[in-house]
Protein backbone atom coordinates (compact mmCIF):
# COMPACT_ATOMS: atom_id res chain seq x y z
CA UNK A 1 -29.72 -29.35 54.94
CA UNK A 2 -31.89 -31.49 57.08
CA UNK A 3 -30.80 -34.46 59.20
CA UNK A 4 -32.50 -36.87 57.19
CA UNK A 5 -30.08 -35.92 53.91
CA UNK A 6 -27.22 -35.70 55.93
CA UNK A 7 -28.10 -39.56 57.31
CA UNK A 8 -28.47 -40.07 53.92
CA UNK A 9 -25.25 -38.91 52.52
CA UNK A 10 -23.17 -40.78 55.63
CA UNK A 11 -24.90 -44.08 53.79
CA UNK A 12 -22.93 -43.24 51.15
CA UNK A 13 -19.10 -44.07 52.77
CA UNK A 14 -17.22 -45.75 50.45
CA UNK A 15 -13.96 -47.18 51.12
CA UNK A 16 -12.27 -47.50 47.05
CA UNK A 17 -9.30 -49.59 46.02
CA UNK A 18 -7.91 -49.03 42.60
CA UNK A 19 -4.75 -51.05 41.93
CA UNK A 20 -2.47 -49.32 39.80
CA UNK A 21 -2.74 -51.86 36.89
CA UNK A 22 -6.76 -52.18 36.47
CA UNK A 23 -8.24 -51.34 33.87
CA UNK A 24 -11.19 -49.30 35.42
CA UNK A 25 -13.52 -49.73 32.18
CA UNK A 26 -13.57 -53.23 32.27
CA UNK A 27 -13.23 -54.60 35.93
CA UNK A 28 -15.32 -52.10 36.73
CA UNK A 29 -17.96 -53.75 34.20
CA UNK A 30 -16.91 -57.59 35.36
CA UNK A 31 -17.67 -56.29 39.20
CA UNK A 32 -20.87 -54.56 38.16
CA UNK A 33 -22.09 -57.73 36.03
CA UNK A 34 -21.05 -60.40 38.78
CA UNK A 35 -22.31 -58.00 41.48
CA UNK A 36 -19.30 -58.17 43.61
CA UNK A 37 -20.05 -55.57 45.79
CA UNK A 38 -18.95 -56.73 49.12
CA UNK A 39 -19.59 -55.97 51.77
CA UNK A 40 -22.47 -53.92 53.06
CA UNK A 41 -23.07 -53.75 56.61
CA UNK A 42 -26.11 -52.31 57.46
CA UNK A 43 -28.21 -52.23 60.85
CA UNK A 44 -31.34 -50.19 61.58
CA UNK A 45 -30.40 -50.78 65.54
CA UNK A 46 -27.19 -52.22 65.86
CA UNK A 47 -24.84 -50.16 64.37
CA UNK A 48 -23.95 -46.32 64.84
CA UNK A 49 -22.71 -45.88 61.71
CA UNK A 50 -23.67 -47.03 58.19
CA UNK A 51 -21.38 -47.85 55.57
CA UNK A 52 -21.19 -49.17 51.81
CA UNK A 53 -17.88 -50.70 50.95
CA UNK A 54 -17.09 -50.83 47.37
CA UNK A 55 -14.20 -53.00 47.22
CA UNK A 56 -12.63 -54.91 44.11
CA UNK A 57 -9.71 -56.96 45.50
CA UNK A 58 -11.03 -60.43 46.76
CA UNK A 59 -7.84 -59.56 49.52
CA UNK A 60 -9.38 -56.18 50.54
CA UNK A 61 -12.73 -57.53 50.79
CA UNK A 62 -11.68 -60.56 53.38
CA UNK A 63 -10.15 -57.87 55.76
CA UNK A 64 -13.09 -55.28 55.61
CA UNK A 65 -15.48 -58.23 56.30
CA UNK A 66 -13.28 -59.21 59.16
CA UNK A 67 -12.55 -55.66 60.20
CA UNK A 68 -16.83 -54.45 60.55
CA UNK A 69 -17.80 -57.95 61.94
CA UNK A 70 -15.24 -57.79 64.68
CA UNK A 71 -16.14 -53.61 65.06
CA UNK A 72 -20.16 -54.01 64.81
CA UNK A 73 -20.97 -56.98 66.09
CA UNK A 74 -19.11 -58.68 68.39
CA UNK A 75 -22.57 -60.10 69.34
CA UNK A 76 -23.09 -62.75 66.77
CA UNK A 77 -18.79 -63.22 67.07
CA UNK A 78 -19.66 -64.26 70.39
CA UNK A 79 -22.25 -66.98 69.82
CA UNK A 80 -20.58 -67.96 67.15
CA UNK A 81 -17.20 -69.04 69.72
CA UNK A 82 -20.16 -70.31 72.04
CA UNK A 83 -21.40 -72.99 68.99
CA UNK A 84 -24.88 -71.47 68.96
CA UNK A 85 -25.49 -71.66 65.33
CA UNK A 86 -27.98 -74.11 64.05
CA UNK A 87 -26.23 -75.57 60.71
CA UNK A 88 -29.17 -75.68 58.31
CA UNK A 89 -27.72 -76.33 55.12
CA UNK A 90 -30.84 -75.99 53.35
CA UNK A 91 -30.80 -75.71 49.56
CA UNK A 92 -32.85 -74.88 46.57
CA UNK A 93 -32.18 -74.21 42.76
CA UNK A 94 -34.47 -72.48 40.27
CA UNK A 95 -33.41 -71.50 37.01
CA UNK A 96 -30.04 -72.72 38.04
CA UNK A 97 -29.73 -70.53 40.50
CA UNK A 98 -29.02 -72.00 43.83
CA UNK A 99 -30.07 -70.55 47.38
CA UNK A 100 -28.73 -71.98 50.18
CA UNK A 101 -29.60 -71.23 54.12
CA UNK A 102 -26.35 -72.24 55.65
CA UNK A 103 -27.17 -71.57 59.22
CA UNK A 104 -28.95 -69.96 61.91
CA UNK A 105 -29.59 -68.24 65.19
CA UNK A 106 -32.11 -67.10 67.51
CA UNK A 107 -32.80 -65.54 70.82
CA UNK A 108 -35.72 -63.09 71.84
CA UNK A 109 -33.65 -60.29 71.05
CA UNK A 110 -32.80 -61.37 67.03
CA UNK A 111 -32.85 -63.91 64.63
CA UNK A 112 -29.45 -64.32 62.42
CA UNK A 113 -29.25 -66.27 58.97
CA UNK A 114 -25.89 -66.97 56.97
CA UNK A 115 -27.36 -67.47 53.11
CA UNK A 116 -25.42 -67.65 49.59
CA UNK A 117 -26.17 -67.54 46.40
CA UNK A 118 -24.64 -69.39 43.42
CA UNK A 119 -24.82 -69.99 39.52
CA UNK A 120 -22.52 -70.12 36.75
CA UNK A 121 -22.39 -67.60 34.87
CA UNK A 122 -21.81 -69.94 31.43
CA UNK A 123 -25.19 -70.76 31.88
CA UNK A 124 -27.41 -68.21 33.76
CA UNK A 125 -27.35 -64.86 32.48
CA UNK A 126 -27.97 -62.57 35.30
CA UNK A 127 -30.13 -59.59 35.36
CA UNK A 128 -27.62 -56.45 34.28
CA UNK A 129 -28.06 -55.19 38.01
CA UNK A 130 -27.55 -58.68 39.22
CA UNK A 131 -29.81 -60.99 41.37
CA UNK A 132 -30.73 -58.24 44.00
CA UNK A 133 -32.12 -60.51 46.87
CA UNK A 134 -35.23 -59.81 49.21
CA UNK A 135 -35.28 -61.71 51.76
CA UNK A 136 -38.33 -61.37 54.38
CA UNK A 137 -38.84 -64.14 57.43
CA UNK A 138 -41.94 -64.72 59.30
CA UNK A 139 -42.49 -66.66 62.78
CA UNK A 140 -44.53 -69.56 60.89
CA UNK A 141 -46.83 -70.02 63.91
CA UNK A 142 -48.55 -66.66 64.01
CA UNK A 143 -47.07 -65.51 60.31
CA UNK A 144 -46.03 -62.68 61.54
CA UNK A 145 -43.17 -60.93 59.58
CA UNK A 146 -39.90 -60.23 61.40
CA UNK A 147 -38.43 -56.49 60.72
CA UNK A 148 -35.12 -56.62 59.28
CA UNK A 149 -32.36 -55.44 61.56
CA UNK A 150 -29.72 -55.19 58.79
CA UNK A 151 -27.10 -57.42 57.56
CA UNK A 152 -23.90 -57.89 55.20
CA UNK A 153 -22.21 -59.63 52.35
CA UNK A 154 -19.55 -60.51 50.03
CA UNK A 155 -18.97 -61.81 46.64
CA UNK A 156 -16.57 -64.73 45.83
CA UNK A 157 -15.18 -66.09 42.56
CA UNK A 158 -12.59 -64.57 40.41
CA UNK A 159 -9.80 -65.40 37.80
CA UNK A 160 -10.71 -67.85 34.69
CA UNK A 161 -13.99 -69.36 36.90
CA UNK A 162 -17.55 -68.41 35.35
CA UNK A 163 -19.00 -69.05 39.13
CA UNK A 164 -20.24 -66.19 41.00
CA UNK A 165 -21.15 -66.93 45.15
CA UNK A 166 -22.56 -64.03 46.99
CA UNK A 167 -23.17 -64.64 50.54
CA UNK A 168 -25.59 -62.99 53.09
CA UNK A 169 -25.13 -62.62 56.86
CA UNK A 170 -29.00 -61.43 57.82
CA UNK A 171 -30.43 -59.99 61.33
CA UNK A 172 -34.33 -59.98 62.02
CA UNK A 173 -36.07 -58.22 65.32
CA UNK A 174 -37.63 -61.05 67.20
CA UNK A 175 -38.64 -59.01 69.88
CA UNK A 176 -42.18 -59.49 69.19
CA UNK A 177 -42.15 -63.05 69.35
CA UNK A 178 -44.05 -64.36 71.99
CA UNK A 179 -42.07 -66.64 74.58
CA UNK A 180 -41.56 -68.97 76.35
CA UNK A 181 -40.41 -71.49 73.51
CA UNK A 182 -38.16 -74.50 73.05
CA UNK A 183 -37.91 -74.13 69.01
CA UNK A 184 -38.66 -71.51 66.70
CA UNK A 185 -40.31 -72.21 63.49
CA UNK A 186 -39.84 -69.70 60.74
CA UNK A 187 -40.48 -69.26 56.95
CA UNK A 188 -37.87 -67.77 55.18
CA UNK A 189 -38.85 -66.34 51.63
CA UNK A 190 -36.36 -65.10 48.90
CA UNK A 191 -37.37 -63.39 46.13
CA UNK A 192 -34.20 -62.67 43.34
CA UNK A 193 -35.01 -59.94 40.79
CA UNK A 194 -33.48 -57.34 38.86
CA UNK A 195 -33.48 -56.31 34.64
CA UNK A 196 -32.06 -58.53 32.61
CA UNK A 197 -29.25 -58.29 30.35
CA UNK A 198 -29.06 -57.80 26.97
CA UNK A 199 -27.26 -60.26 24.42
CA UNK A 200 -24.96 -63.33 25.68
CA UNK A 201 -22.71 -64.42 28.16
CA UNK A 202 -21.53 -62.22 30.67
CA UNK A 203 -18.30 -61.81 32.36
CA UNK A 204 -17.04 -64.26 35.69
CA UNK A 205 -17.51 -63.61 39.48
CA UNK A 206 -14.69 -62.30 41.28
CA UNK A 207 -13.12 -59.46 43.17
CA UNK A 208 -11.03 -57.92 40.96
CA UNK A 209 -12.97 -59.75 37.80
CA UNK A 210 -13.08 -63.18 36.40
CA UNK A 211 -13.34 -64.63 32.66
CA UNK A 212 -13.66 -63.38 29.21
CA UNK A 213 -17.38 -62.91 28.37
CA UNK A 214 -19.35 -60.90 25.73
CA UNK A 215 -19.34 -57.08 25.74
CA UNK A 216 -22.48 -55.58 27.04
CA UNK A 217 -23.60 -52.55 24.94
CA UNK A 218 -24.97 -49.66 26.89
CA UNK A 219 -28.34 -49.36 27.42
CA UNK A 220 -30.72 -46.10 27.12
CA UNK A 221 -34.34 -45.73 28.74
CA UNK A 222 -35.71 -46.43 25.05
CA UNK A 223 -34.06 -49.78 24.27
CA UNK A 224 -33.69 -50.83 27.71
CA UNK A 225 -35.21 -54.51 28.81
CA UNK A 226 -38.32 -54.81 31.14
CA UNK A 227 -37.30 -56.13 34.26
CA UNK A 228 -36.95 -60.01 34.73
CA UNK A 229 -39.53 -61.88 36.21
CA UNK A 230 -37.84 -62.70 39.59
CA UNK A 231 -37.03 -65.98 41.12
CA UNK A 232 -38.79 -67.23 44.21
CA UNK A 233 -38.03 -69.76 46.61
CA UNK A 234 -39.36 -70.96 50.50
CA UNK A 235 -37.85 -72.54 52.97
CA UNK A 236 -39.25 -73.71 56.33
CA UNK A 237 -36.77 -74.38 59.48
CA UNK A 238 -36.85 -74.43 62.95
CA UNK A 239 -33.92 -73.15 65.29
CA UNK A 240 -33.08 -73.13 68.78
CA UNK A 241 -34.78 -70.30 70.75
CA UNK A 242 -32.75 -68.76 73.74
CA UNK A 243 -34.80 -66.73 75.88
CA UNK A 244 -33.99 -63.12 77.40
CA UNK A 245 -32.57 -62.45 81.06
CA UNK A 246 -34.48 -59.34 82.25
CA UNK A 247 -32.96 -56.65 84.54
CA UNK A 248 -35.14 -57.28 87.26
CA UNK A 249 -36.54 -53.14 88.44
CA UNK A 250 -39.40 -52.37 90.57
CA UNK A 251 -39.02 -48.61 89.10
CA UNK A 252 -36.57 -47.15 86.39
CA UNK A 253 -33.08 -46.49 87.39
CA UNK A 254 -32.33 -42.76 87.16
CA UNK A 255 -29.49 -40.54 87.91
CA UNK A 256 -28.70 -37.21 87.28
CA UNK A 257 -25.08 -34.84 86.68
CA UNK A 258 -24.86 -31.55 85.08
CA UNK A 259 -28.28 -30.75 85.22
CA UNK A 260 -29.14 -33.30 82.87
CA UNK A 261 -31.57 -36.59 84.15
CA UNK A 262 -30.70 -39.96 82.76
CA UNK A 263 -33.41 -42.92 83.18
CA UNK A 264 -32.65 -46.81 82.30
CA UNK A 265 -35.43 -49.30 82.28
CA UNK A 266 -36.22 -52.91 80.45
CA UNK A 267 -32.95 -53.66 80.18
CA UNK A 268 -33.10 -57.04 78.12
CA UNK A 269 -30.08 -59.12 77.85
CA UNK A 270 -29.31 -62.60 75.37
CA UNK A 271 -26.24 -64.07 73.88
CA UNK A 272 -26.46 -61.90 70.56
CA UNK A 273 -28.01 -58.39 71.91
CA UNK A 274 -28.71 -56.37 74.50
CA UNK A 275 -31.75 -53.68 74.48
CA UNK A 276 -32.72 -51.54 77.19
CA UNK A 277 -34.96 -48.31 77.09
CA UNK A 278 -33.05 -44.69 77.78
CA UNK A 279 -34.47 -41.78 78.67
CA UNK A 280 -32.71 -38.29 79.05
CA UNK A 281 -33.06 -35.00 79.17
CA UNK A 282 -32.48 -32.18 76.18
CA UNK A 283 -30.16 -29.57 77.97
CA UNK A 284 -31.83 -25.84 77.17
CA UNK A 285 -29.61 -24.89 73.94
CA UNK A 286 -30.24 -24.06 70.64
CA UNK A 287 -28.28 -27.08 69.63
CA UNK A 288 -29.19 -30.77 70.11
CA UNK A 289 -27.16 -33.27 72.41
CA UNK A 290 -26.64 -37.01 71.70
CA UNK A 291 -25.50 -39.13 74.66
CA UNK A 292 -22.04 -41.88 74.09
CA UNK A 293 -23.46 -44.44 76.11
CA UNK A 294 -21.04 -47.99 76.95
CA UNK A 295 -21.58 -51.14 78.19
CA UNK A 296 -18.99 -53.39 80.11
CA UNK A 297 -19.13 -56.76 81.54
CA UNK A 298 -16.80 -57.97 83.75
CA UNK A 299 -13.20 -56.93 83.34
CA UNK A 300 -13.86 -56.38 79.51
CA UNK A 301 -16.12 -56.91 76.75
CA UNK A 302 -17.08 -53.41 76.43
CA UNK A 303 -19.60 -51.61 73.40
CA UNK A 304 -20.53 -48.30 72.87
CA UNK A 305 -22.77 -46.10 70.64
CA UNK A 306 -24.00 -42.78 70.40
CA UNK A 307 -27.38 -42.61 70.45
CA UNK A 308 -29.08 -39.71 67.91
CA UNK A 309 -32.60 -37.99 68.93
CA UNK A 310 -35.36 -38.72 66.44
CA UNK A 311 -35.32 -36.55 63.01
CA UNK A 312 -38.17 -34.56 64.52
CA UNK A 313 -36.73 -33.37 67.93
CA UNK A 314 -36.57 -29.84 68.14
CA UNK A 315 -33.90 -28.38 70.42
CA UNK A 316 -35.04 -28.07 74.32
CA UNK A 317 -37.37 -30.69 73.69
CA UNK A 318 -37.21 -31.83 77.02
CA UNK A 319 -37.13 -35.69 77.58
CA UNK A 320 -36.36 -37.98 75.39
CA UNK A 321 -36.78 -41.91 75.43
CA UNK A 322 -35.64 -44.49 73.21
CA UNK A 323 -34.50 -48.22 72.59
CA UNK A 324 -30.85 -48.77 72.19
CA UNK A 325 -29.75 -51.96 71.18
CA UNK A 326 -25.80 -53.12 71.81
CA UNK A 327 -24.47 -56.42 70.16
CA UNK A 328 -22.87 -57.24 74.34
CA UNK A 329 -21.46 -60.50 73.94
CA UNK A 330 -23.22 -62.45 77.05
CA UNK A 331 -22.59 -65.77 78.17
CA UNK A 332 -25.65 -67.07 80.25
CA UNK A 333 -24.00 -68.68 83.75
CA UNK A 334 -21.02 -65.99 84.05
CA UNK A 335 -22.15 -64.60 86.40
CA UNK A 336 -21.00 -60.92 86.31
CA UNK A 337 -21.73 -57.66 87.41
CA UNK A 338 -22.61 -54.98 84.47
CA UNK A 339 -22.13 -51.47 84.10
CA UNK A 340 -24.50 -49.51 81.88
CA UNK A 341 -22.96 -45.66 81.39
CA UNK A 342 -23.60 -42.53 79.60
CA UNK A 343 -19.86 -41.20 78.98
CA UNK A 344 -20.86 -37.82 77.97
CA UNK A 345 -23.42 -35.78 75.71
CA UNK A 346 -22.43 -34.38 72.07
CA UNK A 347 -24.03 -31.29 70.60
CA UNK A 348 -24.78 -30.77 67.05
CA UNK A 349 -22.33 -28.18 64.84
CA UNK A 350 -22.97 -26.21 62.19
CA UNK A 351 -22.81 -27.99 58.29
CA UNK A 352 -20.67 -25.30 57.44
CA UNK A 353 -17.06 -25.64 54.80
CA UNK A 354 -15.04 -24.24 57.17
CA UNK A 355 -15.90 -27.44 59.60
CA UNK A 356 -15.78 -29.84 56.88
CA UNK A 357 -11.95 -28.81 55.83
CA UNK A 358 -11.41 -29.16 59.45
CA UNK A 359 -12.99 -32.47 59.85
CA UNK A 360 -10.97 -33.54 56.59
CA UNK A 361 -7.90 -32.26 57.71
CA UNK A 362 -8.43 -34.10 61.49
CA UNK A 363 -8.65 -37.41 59.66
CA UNK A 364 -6.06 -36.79 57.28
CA UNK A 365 -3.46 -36.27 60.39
CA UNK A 366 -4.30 -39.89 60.90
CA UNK A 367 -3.69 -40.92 57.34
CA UNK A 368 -7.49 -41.09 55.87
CA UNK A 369 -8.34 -39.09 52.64
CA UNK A 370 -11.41 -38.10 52.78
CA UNK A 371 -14.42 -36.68 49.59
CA UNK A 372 -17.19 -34.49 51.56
CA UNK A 373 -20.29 -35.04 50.15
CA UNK A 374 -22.41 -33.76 52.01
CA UNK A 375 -24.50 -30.64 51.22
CA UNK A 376 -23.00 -27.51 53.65
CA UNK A 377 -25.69 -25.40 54.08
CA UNK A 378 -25.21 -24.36 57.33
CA UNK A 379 -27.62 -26.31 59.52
CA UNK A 380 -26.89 -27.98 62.53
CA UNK A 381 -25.87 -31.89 62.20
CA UNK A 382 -24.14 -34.51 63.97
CA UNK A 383 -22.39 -35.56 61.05
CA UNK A 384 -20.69 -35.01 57.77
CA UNK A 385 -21.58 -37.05 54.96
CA UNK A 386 -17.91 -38.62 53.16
CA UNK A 387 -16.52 -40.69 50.83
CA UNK A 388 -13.24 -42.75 51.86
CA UNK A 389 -10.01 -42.69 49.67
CA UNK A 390 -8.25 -44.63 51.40
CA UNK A 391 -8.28 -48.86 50.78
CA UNK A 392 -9.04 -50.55 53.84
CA UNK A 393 -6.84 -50.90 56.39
CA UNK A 394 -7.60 -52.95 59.92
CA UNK A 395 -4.93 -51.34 61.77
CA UNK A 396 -6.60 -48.18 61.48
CA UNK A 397 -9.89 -47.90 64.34
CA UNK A 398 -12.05 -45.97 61.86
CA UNK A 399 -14.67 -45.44 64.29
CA UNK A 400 -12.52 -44.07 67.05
CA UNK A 401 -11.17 -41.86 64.59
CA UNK A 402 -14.23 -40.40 63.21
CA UNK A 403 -15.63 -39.95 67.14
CA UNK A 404 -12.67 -38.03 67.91
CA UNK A 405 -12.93 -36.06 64.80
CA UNK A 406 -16.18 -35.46 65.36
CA UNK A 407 -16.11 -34.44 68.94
CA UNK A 408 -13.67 -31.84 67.93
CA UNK A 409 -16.40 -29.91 65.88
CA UNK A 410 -19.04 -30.34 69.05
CA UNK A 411 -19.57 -29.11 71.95
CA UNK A 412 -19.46 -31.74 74.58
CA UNK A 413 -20.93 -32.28 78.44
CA UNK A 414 -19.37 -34.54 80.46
CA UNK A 415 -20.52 -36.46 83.50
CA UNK A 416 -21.24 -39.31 85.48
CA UNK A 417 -24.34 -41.53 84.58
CA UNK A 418 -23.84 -44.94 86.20
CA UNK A 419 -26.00 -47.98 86.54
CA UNK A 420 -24.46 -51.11 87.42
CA UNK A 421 -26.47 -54.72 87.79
CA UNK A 422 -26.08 -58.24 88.32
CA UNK A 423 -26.40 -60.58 85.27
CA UNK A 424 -26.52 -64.17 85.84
């Protein structure tokens, strides 16, 4: 199995909870048509691990939202306390389906959006994979499009209402963006499509379901609909822009420990994220080695993440550099001294059963059922692709547990790889 399946199969975490008195066939159905699947955090640089959350109780999916926002990114939690949103408000409805850009944020290290969607499901009838949103911002002045960074959501409604709200917490790279500015101007555009349903009505938004509605029959490839045509809508807005403080180096900062050279370079710092450039060297070993590398400021505010080689590095590959991003909260004027650190160096382990029942039974000790899914054909991975049994819970750290569980099937190097700066 290669890396890119098992990265694949980690996507695929699901944290499940099945009350004793649902009835799977139809909540199940009522989730599916009101598209309550909330939430999913994803980040292509933020976070170190991906996860789907399939959650039907409105309850559960409150405390998993509040649980992965606090754990991933304490960033936007900081600017948020700071009152460095931009309340937009901004509102459009097509087809009787409403869009609404609730607020926003930027600095030259991201751009974040809150957005929702809303209709009634007495009078829309959604397509039967529900209104699967695309949305795609551009910096209006050069129309260049901003990558997506990643994002979550959650679905709202429930009981006897017919009214299904989905909302959409969105990050965007804005590191290309040129600078110095005073305002950004941006074009958001969202694009809602999906297949439509067949016949009428269709069951109301909710967590764990909402009102009656017509059965949907089951489809097959021959009678199935073509897909809807989607919905479309622009808005323009401007927002705030905060600039970066950058690190100031004449030459990289390097260090070296157990025979293994660390560089640190363009270290770029704003309210919402931190990005710096690492470089490192691949011990000699058949294995490869991903470094655990933390930031604090001050006395606290600390955030870590282990950083994985590209899919193509080849063991003993020699030096390796890449960006690492860190949602740091910063507050520009504190006036603190940083420390940037790589805590150690994690080798790959063999995809093997015997290390999978070991990894199960490591979480399980810590009250986590676990479903491996992950192909174990013997290859050398970081990680092992699961599926949760167990319903949320914020008193349990899942990512400290999985590190430790993890660390326990690698080899590890530890060291000392310490930069420290001033940040203003």
């Amino acid at each position: 199995m290669n890396e890119q399946d098992l990265r694949n199969t980690l996507n695929q975490i699901a944290i499940k909870e099945i009350p004793d008195d649902m009835n799977l066939i139809q909540d199940v159905q009522k989730a599916l048509h009101a598209r309550q699947q909330a939430p999913r955090l994803r980040s292509l640089r933020v976070a170190g691990l991906m996860t789907a959350l399939l959650i039907f109780s409105s309850i559960t999916v409150a405390a998993a939202v509040g649980l992965y926002q606090q754990a991933y990114d304490p960033g936007l939690t900081a600017v948020d306390e700071q009152g460095l949103f931009t309340e937009l408000n901004l509102s459009q409805t097509v087809d009787d389906v409403t869009v609404t850009v609730e607020r926003g944020y930027a600095d030259a290290n991201r751009v974040a959006l809150s957005a929702s969607i809303e209709y009634d499901t007495a009078v829309v009838t959604p397509p039967v994979n529900g209104f699967a949103p695309n949305y795609r911002l551009f910096d209006a002045a050069t129309d260049t499009e901003l990558p997506v960074m990643g994002g979550g959501g959650g679905g709202g409604g429930g009981g006897d209402t017919t009214m299904v709200r989905m909302t959409h917490d969105l990050s965007f790279d804005a590191t290309g963006i040129a600078t110095p500015l005073d305002d950004l101007d941006l074009r958001l555009e969202v694009s809602l499509g999906g297949t439509p349903m067949m016949g009428s009505g269709g069951s109301g938004g909710g967590g764990g379901g909402g009102g009656g509605g017509t059965p949907q029959p089951t489809l097959t490839p021959a009678d199935a609909p073509e897909p809807a045509e989607p919905i479309n809508m622009t808005f323009e807005f401007s927002l705030a822009y905060i600039d970066e403080y950058v690190v100031p180096t004449d030459e990289p900062m390097q260090t070296s420990d157990q025979d293994i050279e660390v560089r640190v370079d363009q270290i770029s710092i704003t309210p919402s994220l931190t990005t710096f450039n690492l470089c490192y060297t691949q011990p000699d070993s058949e294995k490869l080695w991903m470094p655990l590398v933390a930031v604090s400021t001050g006395e606290d505010g600390v955030g870590r993440q282990e950083v994985e080689p590209p899919l193509d590095t080849a063991p003993g590959a020699g030096e390796i550099c890449q960006e690492v991003s860190l949602p740091i909260p910063y507050v520009p004027g504190s006036d603190e001294s940083w420390t940037l650190e790589v805590l150690s160096f994690r080798s790959t382990f063999a995809a093997t059963a015997a290390n999978a029942e070991q990894f199960k039974s490591l979480l399980a000790e810590q009250g986590i059922d676990i479903d491996i899914m992950s192909m174990l054909d013997g290859s050398q991975t970081f990680y092992i692709g699961m599926g949760f049994n167990t319903p949320a819970n914020p008193d349990l750290d899942i990512p400290t547990i999985l590190s430790d569980a993890y660390a326990a099937l690698s080899e590890r190097i530890e060291g000392s790889w310490t930069f420290t700066f001033d940040v203003p």
